[in-house]
PDB file of N, CA and C in Angstrom:
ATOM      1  N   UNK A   1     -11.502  -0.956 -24.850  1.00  0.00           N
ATOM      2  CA  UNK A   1     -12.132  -1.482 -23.660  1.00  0.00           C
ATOM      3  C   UNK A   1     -13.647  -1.268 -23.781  1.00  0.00           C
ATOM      4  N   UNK A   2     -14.295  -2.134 -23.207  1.00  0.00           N
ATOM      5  CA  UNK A   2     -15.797  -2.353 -23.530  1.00  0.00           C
ATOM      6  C   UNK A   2     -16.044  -1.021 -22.522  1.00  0.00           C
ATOM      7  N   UNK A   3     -17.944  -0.516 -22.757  1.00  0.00           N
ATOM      8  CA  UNK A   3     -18.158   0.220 -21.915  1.00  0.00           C
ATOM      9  C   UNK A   3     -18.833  -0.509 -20.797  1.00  0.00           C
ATOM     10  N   UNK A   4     -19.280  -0.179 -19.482  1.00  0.00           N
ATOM     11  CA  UNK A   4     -19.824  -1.001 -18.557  1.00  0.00           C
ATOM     12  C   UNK A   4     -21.220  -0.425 -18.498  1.00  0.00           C
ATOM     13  N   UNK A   5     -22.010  -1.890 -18.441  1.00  0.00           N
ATOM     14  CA  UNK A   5     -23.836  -1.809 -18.167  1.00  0.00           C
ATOM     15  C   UNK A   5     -23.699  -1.936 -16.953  1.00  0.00           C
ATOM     16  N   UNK A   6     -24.921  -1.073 -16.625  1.00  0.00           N
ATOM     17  CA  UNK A   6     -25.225  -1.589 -15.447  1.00  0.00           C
ATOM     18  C   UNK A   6     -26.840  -1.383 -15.026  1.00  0.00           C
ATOM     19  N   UNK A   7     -27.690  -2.067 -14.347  1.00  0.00           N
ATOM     20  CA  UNK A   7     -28.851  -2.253 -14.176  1.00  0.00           C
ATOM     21  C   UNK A   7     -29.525  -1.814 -12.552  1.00  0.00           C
ATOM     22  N   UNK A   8     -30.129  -0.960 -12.809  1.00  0.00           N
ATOM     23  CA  UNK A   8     -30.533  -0.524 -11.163  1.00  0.00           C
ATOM     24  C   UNK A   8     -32.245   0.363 -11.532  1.00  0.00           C
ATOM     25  N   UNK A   9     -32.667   1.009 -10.736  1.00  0.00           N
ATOM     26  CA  UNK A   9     -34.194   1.662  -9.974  1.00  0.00           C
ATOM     27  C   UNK A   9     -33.900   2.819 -10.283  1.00  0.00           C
ATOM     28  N   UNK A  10     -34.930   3.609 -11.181  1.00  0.00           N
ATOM     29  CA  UNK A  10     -34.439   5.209 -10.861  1.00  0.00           C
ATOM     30  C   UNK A  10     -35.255   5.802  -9.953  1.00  0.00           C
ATOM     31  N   UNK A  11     -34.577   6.806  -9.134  1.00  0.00           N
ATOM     32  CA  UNK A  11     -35.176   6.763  -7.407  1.00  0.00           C
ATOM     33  C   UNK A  11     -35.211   8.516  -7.785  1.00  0.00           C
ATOM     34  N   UNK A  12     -34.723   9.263  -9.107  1.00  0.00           N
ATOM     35  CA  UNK A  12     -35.394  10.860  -8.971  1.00  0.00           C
ATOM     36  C   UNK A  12     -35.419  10.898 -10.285  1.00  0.00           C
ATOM     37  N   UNK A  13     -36.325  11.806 -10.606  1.00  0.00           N
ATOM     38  CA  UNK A  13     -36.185  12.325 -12.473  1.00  0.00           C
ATOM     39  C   UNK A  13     -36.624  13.908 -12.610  1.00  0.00           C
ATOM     40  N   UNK A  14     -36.452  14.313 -11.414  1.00  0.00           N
ATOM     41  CA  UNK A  14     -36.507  15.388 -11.006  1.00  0.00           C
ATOM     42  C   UNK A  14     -35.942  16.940 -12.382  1.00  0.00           C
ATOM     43  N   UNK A  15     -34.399  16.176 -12.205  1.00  0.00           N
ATOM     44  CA  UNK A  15     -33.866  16.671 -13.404  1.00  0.00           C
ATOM     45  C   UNK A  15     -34.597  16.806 -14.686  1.00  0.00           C
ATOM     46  N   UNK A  16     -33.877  17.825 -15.548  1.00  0.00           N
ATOM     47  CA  UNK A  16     -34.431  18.001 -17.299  1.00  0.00           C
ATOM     48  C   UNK A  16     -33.181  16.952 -17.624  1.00  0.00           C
ATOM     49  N   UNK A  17     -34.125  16.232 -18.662  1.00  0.00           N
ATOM     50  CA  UNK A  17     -32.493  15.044 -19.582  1.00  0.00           C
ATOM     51  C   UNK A  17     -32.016  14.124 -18.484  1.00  0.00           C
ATOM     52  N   UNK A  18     -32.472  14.342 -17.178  1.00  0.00           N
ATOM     53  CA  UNK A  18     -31.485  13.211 -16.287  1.00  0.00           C
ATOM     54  C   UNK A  18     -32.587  12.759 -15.367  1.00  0.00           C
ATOM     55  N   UNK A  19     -31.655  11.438 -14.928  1.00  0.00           N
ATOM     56  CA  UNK A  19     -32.382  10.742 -14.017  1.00  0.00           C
ATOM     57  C   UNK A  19     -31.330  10.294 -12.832  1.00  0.00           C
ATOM     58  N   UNK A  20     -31.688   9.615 -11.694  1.00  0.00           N
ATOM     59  CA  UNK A  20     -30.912   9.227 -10.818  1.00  0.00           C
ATOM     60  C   UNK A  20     -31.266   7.696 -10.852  1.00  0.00           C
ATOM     61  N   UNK A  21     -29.979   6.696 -10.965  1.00  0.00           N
ATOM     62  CA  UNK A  21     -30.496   5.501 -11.262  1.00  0.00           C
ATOM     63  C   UNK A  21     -29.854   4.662  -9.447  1.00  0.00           C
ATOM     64  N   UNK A  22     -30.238   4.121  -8.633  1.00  0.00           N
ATOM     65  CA  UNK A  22     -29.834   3.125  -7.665  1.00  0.00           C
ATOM     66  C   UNK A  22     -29.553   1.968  -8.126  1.00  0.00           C
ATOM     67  N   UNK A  23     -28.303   1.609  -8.045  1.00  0.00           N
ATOM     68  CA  UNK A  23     -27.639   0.767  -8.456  1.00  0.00           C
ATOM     69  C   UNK A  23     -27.066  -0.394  -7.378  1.00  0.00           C
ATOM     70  N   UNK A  24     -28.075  -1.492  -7.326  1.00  0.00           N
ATOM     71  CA  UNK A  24     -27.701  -2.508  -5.774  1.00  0.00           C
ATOM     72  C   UNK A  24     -26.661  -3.822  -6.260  1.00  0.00           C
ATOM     73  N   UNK A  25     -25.494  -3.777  -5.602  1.00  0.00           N
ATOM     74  CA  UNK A  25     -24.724  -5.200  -5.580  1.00  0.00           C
ATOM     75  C   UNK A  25     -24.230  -6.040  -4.158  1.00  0.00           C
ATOM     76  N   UNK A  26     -24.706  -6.904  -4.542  1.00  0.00           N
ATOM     77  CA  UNK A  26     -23.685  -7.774  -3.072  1.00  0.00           C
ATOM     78  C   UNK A  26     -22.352  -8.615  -3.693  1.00  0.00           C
ATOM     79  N   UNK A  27     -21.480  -8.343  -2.423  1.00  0.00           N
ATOM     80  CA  UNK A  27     -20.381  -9.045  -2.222  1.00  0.00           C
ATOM     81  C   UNK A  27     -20.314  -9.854  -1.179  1.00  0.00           C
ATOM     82  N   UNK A  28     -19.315 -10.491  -0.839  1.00  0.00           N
ATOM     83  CA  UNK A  28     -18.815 -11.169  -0.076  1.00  0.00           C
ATOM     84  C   UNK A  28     -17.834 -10.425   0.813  1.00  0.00           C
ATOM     85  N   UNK A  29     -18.175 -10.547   2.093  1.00  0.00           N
ATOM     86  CA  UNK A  29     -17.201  -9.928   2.918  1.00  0.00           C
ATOM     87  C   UNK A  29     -16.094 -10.631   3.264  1.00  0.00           C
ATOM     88  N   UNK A  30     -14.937 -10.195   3.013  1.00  0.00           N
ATOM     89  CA  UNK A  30     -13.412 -10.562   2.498  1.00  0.00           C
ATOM     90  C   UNK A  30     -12.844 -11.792   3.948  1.00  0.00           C
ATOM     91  N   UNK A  31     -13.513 -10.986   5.205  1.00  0.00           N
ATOM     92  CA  UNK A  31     -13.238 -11.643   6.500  1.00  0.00           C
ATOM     93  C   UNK A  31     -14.077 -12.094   7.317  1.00  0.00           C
ATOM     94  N   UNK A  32     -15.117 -12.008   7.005  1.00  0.00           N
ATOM     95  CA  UNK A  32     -16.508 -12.102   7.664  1.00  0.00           C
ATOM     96  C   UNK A  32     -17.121 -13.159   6.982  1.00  0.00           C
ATOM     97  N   UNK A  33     -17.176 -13.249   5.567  1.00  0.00           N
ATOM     98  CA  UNK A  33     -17.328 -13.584   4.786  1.00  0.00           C
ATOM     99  C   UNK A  33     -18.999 -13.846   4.915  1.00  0.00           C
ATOM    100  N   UNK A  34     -19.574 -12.993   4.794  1.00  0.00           N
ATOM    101  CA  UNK A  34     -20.610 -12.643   4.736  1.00  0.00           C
ATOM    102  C   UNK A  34     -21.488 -11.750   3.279  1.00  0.00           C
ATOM    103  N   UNK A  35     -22.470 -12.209   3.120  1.00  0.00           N
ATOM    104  CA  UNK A  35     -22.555 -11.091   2.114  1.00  0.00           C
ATOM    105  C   UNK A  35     -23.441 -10.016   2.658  1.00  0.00           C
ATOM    106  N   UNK A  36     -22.696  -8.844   1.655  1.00  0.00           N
ATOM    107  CA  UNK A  36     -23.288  -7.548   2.020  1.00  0.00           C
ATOM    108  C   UNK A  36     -23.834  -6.947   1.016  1.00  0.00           C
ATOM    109  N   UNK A  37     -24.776  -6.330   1.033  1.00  0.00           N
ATOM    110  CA  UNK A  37     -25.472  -5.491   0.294  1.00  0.00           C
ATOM    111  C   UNK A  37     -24.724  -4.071   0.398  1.00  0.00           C
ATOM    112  N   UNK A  38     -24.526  -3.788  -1.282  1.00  0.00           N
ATOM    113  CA  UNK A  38     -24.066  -2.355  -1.359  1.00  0.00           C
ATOM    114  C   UNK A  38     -24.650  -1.531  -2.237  1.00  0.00           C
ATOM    115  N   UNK A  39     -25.025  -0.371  -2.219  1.00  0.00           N
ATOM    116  CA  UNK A  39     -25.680   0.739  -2.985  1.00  0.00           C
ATOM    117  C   UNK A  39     -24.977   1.674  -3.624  1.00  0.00           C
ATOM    118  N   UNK A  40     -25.012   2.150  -4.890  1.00  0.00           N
ATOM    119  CA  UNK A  40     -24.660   3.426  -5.107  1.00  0.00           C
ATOM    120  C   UNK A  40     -25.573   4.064  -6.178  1.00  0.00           C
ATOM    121  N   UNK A  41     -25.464   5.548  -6.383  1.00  0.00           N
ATOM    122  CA  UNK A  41     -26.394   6.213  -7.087  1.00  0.00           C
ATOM    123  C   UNK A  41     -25.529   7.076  -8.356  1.00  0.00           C
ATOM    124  N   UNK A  42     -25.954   6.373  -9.656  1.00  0.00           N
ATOM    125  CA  UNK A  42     -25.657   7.556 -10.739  1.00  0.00           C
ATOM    126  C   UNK A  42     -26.281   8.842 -11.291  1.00  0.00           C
ATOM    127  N   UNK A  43     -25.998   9.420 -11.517  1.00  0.00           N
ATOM    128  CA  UNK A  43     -26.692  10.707 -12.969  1.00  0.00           C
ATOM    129  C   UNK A  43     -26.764   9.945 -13.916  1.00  0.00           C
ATOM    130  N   UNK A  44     -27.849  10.159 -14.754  1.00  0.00           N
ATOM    131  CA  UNK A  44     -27.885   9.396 -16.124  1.00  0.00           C
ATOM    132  C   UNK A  44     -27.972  10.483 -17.030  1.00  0.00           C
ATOM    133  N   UNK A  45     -28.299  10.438 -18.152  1.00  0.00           N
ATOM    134  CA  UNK A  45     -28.663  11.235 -19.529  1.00  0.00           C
ATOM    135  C   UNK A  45     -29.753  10.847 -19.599  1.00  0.00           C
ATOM    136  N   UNK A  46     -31.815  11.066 -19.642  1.00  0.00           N
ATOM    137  CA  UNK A  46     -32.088  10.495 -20.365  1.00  0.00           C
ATOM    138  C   UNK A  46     -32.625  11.628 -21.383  1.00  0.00           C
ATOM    139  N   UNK A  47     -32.429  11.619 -22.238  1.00  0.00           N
ATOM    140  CA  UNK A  47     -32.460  12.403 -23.554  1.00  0.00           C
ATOM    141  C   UNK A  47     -33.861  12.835 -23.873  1.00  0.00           C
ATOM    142  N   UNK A  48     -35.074  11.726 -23.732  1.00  0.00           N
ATOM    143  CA  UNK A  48     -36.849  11.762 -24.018  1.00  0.00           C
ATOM    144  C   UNK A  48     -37.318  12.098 -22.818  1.00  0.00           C
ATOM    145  N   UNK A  49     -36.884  12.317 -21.871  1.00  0.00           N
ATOM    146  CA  UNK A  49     -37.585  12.675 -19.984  1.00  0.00           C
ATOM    147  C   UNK A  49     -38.402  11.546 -20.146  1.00  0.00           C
ATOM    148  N   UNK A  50     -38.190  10.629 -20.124  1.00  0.00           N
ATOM    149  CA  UNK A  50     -39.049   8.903 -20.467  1.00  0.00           C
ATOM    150  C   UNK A  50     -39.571   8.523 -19.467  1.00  0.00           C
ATOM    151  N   UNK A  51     -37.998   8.128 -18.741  1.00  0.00           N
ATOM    152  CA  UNK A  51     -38.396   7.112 -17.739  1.00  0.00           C
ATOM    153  C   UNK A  51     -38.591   7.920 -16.169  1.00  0.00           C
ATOM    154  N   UNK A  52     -39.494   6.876 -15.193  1.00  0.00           N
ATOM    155  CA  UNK A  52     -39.919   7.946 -14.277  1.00  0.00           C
ATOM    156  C   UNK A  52     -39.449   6.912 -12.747  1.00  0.00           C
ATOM    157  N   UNK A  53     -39.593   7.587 -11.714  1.00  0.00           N
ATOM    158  CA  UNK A  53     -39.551   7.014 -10.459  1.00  0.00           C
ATOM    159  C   UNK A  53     -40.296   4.924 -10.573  1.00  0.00           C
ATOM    160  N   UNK A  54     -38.985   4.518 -10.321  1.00  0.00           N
ATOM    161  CA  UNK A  54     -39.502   2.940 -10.016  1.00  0.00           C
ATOM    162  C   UNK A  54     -39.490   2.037 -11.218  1.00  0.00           C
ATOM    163  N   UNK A  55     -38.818   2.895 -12.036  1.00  0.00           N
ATOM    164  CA  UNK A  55     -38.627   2.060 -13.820  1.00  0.00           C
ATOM    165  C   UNK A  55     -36.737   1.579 -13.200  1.00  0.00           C
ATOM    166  N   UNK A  56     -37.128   0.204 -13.826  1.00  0.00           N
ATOM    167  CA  UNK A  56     -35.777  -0.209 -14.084  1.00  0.00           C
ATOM    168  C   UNK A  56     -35.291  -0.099 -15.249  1.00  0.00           C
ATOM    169  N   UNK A  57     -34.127   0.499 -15.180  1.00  0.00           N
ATOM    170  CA  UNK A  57     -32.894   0.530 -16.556  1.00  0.00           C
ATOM    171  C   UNK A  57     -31.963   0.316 -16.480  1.00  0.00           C
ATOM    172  N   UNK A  58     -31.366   0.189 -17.862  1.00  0.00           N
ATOM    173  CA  UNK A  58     -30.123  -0.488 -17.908  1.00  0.00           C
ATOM    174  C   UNK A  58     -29.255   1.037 -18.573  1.00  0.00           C
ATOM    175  N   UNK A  59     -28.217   1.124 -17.803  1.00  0.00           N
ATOM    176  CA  UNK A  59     -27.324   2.154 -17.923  1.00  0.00           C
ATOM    177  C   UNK A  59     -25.806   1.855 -18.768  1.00  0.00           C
ATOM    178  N   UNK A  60     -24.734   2.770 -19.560  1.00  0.00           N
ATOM    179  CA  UNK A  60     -23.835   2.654 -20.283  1.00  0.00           C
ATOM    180  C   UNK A  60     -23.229   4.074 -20.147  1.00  0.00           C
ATOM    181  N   UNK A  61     -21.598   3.481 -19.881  1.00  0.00           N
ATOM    182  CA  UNK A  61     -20.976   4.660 -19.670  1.00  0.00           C
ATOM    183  C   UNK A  61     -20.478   5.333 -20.924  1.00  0.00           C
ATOM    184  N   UNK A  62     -20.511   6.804 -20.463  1.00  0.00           N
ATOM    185  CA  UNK A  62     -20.377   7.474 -21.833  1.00  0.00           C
ATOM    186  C   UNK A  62     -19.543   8.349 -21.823  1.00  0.00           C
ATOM    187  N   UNK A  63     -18.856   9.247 -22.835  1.00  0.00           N
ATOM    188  CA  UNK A  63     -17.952  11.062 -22.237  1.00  0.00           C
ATOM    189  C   UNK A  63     -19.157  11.411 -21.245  1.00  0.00           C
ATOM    190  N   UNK A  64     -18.279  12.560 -20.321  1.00  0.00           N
ATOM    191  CA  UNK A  64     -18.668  13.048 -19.293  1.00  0.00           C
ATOM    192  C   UNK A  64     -20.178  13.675 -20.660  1.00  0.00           C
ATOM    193  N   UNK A  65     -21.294  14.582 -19.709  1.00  0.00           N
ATOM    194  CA  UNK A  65     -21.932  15.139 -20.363  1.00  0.00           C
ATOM    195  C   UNK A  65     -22.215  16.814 -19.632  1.00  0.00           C
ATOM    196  N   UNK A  66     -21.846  16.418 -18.310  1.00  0.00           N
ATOM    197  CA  UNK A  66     -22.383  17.528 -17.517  1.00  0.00           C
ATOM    198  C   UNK A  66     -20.915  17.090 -16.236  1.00  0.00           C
ATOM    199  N   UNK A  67     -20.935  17.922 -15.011  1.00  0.00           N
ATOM    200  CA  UNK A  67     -20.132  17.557 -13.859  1.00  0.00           C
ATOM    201  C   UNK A  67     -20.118  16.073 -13.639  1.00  0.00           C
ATOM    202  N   UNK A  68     -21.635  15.900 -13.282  1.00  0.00           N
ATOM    203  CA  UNK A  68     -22.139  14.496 -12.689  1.00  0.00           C
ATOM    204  C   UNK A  68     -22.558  13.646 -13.726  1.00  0.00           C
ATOM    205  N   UNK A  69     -22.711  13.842 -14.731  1.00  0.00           N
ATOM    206  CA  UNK A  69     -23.653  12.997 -15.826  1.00  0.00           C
ATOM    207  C   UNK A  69     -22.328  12.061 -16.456  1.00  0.00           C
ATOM    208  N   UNK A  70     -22.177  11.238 -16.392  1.00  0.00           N
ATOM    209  CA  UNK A  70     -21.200  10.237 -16.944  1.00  0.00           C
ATOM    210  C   UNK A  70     -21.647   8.710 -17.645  1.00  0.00           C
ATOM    211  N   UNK A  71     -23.135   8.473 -17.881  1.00  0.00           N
ATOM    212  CA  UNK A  71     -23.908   7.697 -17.482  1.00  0.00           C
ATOM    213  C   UNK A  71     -24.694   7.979 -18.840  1.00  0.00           C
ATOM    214  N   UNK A  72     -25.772   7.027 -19.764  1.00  0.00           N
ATOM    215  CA  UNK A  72     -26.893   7.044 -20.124  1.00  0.00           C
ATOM    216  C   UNK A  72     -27.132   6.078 -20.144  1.00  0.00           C
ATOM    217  N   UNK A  73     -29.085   6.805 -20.583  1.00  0.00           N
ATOM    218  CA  UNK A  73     -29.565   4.911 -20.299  1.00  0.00           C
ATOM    219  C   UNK A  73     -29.596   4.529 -21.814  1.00  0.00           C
ATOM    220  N   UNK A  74     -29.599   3.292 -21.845  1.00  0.00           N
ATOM    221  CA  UNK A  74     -29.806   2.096 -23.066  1.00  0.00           C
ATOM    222  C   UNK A  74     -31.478   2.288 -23.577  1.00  0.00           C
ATOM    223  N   UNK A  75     -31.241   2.460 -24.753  1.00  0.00           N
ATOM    224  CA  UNK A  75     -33.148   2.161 -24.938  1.00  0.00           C
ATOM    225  C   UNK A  75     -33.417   0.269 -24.794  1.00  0.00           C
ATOM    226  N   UNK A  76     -34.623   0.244 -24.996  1.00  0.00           N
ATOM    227  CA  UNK A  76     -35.394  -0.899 -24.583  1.00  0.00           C
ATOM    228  C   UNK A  76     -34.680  -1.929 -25.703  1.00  0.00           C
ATOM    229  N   UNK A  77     -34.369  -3.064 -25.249  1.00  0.00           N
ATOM    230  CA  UNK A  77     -33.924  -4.140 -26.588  1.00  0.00           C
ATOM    231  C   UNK A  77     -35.330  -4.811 -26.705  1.00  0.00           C
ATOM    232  N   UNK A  78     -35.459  -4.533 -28.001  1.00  0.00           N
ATOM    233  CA  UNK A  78     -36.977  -5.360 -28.699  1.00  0.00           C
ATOM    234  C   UNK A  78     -36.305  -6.823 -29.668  1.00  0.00           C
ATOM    235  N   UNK A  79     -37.464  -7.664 -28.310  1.00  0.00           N
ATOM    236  CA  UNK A  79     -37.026  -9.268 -28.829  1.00  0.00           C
ATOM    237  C   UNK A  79     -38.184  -9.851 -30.087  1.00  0.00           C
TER     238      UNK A  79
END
């Protein structure tokens, strides 16, 4: 099974090696049928303390690393 990307804001880097990435999706509301905006927040790995508050990255799930850390980020794809 593939691993899952995912693309969001990192909103702390507070952490050593980690970051907190915000991760925004909308759906469709099932009965309302409306769309909604939904949020959630990962732990990442980042390994270089790189990236900082307001950088977007692209994230890949990995073995656990820590409790919360389940997460690293992707380095940059050079086109």
């Amino acid at each position: 099974m593939p691993k899952r990307i995912l693309e969001g804001e990192v909103v702390s880097d507070k952490g050593d090696k980690t970051i907190v990435v915000k991760v925004n999706r909308t759906i469709l509301h099932p009965v309302m049928k409306k769309t909604v905006r939904l949020s959630k927040k990962y732990h990442a790995h980042d390994e270089g303390n790189v990236h900082k508050i307001g950088d977007v990255v692209r994230i890949q799930e990995c073995p656990p690393k820590s409790k919360l850390k389940t997460w690293e980020v992707l380095p940059k794809a050079s086109a």
